[in-house]
PDB file of N, CA and C in Angstrom:
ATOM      1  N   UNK A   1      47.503  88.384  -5.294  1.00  0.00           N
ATOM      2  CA  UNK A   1      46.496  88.817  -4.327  1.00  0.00           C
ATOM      3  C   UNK A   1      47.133  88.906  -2.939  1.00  0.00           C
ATOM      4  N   UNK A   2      46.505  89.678  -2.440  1.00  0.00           N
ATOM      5  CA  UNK A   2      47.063  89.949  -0.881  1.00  0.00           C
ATOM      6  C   UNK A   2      46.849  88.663  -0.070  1.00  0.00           C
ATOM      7  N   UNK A   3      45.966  87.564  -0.350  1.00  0.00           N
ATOM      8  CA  UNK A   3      45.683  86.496   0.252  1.00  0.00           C
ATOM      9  C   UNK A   3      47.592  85.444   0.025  1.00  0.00           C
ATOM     10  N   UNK A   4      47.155  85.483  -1.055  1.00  0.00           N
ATOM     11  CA  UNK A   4      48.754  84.707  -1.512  1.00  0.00           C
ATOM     12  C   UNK A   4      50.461  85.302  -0.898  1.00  0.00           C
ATOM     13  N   UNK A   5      50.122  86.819  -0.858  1.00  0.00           N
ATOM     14  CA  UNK A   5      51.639  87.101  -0.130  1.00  0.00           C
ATOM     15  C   UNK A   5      51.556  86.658   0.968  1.00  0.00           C
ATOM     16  N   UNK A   6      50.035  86.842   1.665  1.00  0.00           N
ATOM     17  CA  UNK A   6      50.341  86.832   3.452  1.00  0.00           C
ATOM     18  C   UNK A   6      50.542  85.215   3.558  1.00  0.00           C
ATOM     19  N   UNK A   7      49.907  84.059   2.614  1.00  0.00           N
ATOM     20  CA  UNK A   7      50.355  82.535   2.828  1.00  0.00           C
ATOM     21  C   UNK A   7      51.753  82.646   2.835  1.00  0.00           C
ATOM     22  N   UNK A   8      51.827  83.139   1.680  1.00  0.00           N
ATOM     23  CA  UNK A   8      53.848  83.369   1.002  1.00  0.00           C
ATOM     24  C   UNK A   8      54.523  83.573   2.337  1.00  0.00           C
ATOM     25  N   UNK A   9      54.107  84.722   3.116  1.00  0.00           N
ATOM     26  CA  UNK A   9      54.864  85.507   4.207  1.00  0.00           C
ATOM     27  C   UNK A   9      54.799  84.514   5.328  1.00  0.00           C
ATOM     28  N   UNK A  10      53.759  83.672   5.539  1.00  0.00           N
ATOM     29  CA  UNK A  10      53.815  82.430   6.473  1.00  0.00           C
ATOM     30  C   UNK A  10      54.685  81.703   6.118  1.00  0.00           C
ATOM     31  N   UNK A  11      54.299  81.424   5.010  1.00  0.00           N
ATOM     32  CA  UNK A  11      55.705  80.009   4.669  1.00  0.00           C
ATOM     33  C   UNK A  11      56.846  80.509   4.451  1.00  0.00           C
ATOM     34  N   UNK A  12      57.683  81.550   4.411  1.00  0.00           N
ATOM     35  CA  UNK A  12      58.515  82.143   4.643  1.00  0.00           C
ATOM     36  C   UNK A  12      59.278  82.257   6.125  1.00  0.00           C
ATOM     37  N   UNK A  13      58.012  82.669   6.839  1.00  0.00           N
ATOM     38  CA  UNK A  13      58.058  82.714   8.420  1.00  0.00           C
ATOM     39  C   UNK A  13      58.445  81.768   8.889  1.00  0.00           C
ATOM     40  N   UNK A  14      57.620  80.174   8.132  1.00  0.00           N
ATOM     41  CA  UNK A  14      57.640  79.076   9.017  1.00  0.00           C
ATOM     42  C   UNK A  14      59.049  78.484   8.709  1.00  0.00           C
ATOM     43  N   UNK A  15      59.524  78.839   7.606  1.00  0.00           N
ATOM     44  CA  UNK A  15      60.685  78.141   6.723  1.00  0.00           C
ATOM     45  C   UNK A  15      61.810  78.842   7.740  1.00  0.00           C
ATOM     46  N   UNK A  16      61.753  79.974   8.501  1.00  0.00           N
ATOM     47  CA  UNK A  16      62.238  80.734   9.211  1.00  0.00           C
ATOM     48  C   UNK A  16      62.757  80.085  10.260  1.00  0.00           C
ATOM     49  N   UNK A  17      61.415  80.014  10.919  1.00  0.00           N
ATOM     50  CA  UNK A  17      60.666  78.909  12.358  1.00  0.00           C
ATOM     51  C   UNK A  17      61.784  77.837  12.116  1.00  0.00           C
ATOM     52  N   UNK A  18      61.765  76.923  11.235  1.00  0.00           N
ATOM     53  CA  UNK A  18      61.734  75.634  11.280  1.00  0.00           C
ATOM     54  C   UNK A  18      63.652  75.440  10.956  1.00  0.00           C
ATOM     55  N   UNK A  19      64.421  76.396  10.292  1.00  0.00           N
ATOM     56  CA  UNK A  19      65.342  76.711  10.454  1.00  0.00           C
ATOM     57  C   UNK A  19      66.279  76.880  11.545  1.00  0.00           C
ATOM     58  N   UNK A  20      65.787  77.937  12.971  1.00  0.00           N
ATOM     59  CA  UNK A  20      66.266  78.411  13.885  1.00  0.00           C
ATOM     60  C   UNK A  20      65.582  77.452  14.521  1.00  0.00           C
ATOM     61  N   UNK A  21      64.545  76.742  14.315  1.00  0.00           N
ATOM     62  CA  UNK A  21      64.469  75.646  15.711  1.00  0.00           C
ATOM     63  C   UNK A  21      65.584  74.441  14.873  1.00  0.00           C
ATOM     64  N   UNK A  22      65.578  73.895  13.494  1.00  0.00           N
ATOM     65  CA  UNK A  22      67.246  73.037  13.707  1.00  0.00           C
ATOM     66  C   UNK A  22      68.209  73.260  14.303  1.00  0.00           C
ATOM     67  N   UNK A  23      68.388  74.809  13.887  1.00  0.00           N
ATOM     68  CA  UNK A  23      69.730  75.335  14.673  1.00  0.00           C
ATOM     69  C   UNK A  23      69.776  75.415  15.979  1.00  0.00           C
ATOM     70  N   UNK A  24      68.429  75.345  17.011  1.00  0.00           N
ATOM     71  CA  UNK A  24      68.800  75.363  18.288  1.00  0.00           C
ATOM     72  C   UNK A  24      69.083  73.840  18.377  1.00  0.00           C
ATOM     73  N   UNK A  25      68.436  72.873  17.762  1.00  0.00           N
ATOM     74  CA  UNK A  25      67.947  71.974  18.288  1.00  0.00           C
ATOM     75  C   UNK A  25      70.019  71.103  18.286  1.00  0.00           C
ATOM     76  N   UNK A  26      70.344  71.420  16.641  1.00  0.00           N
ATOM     77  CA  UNK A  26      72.107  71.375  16.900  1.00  0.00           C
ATOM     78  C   UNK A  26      72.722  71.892  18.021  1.00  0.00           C
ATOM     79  N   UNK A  27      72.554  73.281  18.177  1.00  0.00           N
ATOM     80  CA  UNK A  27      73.405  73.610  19.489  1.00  0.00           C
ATOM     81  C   UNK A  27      73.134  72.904  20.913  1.00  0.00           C
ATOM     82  N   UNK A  28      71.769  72.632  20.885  1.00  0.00           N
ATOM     83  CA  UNK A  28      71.202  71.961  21.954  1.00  0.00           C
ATOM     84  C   UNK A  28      71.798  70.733  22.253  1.00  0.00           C
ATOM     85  N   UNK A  29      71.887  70.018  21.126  1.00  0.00           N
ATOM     86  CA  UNK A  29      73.329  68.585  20.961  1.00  0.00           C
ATOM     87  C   UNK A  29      73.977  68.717  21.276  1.00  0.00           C
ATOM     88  N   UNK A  30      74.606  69.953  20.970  1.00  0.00           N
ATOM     89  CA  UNK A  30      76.686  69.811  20.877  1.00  0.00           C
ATOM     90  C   UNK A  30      76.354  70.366  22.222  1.00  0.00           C
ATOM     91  N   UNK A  31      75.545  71.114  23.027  1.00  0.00           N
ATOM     92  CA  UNK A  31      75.806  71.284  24.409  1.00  0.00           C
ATOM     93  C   UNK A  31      75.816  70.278  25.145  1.00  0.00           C
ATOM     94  N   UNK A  32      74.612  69.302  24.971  1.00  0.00           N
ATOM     95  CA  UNK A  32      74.323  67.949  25.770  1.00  0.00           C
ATOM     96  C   UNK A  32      76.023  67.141  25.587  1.00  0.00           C
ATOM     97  N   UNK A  33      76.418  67.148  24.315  1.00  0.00           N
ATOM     98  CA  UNK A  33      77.962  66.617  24.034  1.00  0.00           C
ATOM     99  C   UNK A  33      78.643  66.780  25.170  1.00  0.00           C
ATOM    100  N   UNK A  34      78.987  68.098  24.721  1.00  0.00           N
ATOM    101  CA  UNK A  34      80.008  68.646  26.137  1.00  0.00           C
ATOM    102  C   UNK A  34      79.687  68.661  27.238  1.00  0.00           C
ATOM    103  N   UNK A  35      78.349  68.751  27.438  1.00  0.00           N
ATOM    104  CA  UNK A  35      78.107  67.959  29.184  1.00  0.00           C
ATOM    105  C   UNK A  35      78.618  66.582  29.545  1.00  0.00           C
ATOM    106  N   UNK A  36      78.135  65.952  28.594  1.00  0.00           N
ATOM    107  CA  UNK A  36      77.925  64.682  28.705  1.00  0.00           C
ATOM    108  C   UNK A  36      80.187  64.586  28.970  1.00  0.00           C
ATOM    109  N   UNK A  37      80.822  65.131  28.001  1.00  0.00           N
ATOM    110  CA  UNK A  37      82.284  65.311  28.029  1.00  0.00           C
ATOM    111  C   UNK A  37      82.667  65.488  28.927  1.00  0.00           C
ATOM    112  N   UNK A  38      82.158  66.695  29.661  1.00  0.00           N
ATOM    113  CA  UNK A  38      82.584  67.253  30.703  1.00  0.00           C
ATOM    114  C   UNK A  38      82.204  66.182  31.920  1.00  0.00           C
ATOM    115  N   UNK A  39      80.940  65.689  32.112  1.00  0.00           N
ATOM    116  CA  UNK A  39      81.237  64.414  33.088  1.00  0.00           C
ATOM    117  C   UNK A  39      82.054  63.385  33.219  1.00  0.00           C
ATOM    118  N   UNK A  40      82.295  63.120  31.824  1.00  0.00           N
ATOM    119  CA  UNK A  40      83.182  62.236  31.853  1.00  0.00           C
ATOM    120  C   UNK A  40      84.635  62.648  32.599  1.00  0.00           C
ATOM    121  N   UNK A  41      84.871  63.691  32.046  1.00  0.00           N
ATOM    122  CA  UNK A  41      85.932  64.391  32.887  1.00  0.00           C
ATOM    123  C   UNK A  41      86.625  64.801  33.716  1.00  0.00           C
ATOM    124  N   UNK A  42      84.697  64.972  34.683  1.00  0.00           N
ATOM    125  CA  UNK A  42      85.052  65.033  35.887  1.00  0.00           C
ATOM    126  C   UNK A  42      85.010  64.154  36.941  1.00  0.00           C
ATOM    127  N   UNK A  43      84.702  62.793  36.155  1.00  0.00           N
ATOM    128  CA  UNK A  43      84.565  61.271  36.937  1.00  0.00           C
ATOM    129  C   UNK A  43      86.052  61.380  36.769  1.00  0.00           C
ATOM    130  N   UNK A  44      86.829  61.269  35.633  1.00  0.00           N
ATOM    131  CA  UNK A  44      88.066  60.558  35.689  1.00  0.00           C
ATOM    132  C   UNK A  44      89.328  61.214  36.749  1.00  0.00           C
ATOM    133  N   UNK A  45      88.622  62.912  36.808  1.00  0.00           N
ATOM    134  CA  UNK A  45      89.103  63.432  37.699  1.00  0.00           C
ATOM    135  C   UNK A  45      89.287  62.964  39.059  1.00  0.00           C
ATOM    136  N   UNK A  46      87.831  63.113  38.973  1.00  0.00           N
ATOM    137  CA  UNK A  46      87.881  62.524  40.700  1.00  0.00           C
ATOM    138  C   UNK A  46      88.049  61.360  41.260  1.00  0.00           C
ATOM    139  N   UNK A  47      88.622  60.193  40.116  1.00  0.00           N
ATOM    140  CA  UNK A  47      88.993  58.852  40.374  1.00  0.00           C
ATOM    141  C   UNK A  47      90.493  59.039  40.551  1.00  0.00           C
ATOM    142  N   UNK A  48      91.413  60.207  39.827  1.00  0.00           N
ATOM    143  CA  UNK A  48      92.590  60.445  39.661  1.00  0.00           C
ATOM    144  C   UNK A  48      93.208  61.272  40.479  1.00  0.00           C
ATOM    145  N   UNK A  49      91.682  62.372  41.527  1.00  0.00           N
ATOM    146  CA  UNK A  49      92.130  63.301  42.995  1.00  0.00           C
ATOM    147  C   UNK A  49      92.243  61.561  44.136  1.00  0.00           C
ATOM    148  N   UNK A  50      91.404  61.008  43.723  1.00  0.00           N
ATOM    149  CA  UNK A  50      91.413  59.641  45.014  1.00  0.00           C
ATOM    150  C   UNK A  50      92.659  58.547  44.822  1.00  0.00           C
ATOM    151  N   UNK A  51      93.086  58.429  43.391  1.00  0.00           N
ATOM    152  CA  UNK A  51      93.791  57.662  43.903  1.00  0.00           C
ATOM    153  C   UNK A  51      95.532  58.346  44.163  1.00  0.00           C
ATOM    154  N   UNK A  52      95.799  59.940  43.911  1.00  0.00           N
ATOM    155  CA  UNK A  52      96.554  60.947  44.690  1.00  0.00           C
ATOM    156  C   UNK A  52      96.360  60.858  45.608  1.00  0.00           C
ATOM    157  N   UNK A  53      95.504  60.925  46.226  1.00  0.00           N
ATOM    158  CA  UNK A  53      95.202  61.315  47.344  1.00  0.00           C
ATOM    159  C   UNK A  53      95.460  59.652  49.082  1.00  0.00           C
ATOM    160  N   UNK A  54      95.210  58.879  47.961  1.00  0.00           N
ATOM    161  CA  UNK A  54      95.663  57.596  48.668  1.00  0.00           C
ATOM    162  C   UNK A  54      97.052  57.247  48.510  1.00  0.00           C
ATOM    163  N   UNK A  55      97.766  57.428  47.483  1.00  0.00           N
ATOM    164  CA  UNK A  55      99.409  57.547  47.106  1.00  0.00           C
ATOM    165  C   UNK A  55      99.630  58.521  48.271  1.00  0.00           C
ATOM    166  N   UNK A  56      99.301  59.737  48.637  1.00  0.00           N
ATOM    167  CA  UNK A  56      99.862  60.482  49.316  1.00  0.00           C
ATOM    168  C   UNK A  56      99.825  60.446  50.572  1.00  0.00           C
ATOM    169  N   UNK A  57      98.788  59.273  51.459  1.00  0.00           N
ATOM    170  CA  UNK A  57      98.373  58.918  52.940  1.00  0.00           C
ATOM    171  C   UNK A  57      99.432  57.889  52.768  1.00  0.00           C
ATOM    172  N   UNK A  58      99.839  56.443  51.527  1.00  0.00           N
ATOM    173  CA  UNK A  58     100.720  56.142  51.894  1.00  0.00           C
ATOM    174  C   UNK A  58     101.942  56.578  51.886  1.00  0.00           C
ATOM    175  N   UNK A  59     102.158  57.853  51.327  1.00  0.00           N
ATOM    176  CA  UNK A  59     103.424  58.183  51.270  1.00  0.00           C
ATOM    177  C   UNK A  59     104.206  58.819  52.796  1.00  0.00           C
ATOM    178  N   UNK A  60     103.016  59.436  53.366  1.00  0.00           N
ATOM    179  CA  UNK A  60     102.913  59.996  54.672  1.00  0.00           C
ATOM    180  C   UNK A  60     103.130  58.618  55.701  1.00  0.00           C
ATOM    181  N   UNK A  61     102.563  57.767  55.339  1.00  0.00           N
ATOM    182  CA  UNK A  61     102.334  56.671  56.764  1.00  0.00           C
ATOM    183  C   UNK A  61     103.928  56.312  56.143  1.00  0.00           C
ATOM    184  N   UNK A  62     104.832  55.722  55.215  1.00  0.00           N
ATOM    185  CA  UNK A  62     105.643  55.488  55.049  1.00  0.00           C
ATOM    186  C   UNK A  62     107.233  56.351  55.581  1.00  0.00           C
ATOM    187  N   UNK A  63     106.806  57.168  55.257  1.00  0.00           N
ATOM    188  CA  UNK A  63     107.526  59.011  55.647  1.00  0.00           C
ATOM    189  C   UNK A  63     107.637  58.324  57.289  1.00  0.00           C
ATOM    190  N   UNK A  64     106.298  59.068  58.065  1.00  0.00           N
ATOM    191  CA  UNK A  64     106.415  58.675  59.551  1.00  0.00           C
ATOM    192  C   UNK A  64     107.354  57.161  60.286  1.00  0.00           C
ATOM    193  N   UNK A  65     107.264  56.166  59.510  1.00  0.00           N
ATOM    194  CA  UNK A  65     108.031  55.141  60.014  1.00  0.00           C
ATOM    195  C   UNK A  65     109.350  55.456  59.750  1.00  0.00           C
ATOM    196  N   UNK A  66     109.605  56.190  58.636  1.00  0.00           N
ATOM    197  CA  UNK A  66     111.420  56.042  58.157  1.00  0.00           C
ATOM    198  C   UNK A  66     111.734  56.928  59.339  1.00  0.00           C
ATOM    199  N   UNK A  67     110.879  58.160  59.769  1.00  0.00           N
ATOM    200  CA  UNK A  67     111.202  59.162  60.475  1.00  0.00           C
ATOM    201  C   UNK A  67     111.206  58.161  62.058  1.00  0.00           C
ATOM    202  N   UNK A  68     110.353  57.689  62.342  1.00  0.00           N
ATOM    203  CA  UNK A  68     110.196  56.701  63.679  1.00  0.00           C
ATOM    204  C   UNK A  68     111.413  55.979  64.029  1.00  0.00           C
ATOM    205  N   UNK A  69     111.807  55.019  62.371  1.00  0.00           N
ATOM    206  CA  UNK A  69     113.005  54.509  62.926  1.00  0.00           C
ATOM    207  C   UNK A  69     114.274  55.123  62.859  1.00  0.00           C
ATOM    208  N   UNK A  70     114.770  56.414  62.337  1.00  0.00           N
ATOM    209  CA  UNK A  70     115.432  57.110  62.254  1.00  0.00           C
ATOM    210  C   UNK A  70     115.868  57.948  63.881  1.00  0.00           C
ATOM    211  N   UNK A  71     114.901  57.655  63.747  1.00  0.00           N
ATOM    212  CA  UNK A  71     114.982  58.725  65.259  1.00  0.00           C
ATOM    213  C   UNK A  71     115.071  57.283  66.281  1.00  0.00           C
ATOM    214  N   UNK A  72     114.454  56.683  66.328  1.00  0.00           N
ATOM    215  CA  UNK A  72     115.250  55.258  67.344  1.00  0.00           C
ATOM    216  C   UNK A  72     116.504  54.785  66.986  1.00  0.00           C
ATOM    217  N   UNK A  73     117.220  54.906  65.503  1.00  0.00           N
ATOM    218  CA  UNK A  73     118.606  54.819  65.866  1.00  0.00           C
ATOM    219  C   UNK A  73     119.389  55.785  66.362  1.00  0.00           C
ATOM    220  N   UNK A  74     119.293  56.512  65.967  1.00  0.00           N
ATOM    221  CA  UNK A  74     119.997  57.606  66.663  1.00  0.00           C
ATOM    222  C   UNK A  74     119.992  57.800  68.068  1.00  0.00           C
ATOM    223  N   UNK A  75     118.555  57.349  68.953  1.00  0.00           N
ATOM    224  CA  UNK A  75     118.132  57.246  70.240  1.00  0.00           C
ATOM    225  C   UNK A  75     119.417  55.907  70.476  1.00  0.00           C
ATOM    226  N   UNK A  76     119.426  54.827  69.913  1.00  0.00           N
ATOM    227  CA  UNK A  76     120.630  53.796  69.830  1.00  0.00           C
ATOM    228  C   UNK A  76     122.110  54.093  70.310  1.00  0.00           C
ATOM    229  N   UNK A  77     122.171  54.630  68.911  1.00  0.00           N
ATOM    230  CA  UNK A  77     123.562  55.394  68.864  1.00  0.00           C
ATOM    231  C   UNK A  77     123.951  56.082  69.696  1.00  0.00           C
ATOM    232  N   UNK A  78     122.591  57.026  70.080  1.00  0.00           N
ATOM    233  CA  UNK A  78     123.459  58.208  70.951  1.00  0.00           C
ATOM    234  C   UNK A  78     124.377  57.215  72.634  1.00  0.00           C
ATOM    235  N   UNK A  79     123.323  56.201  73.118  1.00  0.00           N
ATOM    236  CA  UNK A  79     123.455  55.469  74.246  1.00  0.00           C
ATOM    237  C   UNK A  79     124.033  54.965  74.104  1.00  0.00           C
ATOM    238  N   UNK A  80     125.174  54.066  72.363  1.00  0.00           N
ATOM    239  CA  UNK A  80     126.161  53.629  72.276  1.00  0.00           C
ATOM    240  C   UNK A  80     127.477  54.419  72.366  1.00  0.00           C
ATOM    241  N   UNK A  81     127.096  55.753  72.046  1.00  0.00           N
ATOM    242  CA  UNK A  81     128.145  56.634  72.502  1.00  0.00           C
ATOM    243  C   UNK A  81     128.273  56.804  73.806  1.00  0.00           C
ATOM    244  N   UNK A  82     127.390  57.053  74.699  1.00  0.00           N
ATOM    245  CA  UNK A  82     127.900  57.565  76.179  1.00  0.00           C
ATOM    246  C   UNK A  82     128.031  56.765  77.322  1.00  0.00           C
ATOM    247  N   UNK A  83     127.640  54.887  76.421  1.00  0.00           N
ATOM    248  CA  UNK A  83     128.799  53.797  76.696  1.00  0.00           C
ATOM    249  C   UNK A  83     129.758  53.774  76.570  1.00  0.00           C
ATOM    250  N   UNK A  84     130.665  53.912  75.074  1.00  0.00           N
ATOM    251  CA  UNK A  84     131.922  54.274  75.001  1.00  0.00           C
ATOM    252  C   UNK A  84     132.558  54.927  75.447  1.00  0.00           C
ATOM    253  N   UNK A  85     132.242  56.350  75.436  1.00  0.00           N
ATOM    254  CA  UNK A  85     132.217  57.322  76.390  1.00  0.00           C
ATOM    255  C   UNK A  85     133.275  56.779  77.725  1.00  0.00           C
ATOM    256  N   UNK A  86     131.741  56.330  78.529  1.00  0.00           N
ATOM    257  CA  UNK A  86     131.659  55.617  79.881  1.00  0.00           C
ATOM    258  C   UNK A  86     132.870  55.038  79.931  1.00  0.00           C
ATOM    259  N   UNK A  87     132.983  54.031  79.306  1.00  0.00           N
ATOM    260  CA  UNK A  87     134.110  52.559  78.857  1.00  0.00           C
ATOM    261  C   UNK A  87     135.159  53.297  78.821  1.00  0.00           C
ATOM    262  N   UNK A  88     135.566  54.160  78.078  1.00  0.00           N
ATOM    263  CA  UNK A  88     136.547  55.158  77.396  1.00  0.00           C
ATOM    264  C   UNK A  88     137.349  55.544  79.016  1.00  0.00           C
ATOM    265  N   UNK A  89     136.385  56.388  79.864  1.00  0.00           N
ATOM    266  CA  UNK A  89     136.940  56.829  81.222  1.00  0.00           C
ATOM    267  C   UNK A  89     137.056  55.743  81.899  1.00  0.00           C
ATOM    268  N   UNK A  90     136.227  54.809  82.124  1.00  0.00           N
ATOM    269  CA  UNK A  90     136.645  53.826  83.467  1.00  0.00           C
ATOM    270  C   UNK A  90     138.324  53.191  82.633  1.00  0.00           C
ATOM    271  N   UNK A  91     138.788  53.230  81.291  1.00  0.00           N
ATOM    272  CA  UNK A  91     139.517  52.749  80.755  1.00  0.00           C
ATOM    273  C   UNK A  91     140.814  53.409  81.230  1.00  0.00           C
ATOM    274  N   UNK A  92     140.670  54.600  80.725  1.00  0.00           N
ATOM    275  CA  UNK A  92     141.684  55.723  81.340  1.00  0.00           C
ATOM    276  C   UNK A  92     141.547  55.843  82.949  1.00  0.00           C
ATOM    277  N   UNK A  93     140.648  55.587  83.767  1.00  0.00           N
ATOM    278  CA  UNK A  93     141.475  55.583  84.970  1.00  0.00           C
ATOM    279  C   UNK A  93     141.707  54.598  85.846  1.00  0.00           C
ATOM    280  N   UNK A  94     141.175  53.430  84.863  1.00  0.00           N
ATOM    281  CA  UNK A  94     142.275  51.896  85.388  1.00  0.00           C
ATOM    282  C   UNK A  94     143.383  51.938  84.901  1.00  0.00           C
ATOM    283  N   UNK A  95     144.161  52.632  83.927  1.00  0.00           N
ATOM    284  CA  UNK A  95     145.016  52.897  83.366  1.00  0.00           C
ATOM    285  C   UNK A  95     145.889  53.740  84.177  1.00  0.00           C
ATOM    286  N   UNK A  96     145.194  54.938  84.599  1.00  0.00           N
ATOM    287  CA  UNK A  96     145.959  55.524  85.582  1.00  0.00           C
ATOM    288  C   UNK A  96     146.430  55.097  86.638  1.00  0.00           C
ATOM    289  N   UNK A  97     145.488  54.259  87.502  1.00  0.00           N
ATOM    290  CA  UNK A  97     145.155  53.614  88.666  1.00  0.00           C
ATOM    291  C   UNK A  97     146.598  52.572  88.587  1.00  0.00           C
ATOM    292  N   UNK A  98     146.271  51.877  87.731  1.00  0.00           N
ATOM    293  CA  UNK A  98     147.422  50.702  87.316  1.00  0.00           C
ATOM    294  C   UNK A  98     149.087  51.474  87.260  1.00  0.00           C
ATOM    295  N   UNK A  99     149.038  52.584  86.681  1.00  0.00           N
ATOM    296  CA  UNK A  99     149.915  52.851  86.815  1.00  0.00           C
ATOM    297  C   UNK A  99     150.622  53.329  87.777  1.00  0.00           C
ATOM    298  N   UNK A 100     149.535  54.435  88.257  1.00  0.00           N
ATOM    299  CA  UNK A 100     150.381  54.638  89.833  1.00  0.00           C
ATOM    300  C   UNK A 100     150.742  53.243  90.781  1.00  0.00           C
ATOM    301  N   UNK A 101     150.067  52.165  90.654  1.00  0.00           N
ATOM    302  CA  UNK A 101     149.942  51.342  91.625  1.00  0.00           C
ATOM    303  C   UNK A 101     151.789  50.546  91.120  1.00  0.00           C
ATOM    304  N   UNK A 102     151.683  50.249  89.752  1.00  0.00           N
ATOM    305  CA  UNK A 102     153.341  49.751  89.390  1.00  0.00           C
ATOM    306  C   UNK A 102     154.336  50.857  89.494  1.00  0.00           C
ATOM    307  N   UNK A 103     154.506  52.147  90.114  1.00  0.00           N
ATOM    308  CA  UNK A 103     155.000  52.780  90.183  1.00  0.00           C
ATOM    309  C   UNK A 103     155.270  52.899  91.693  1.00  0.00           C
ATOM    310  N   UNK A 104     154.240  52.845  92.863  1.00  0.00           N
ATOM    311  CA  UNK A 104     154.933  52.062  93.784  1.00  0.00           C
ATOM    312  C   UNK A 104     155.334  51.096  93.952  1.00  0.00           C
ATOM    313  N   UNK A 105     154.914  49.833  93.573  1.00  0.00           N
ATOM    314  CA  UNK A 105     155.856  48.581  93.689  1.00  0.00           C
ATOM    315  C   UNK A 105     157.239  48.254  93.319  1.00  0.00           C
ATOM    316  N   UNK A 106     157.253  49.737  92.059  1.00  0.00           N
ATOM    317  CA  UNK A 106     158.343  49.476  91.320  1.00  0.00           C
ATOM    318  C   UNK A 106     159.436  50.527  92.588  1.00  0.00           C
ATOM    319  N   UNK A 107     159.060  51.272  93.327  1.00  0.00           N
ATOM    320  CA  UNK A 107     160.073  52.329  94.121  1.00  0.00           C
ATOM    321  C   UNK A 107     160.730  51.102  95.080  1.00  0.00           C
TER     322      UNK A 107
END
């Protein structure tokens, strides 16, 4: 009877229904999954941009001192050179000095 196909054609329908709503209701999971993944992901990320990111302020504040004291020895050095320097000439012309001076005593 036409009464019985159109039940038939419901429960067919619903068997349909009840099918494609499991199947969303799976995909609907495995999406929540990979959200849920993907946060995780992007926590560990951003625990792993911060603690780069703090390695790299100390690497900088460390950097600046080697560079600080680098550049004060050399500021050192250079003033130990143009002591020597200094030392070097007053050396050579007490040297000279001395000599001319035993060179008259010696005439």
């Amino acid at each position: 009877t036409s009464k019985d196909k159109f039940i038939k054609d419901l429960q067919i329908k619903l068997k349909k229904s009840e099918k494609e709503k499991e199947n969303l209701n799976k995909k609907i999971n495995n999406e929540k999954r990979e959200s849920m993944d993907l946060i995780k992901k992007c926590k560990r990320l951003e625990h792993e941009l911060y603690s780069i990111k703090t390695d790299f302020k100390q690497y900088q504040k460390e950097t600046k001192l080697k560079n600080d004291s680098n550049r004060n020895n050399h500021i050192r050095l250079n003033r130990a050179l143009e002591d020597a320097e200094k030392y070097k000439n007053l050396l050579t012309k007490y040297k000279s000095e001395n000599k001319n001076s035993n060179q008259i005593y010696n005439k």
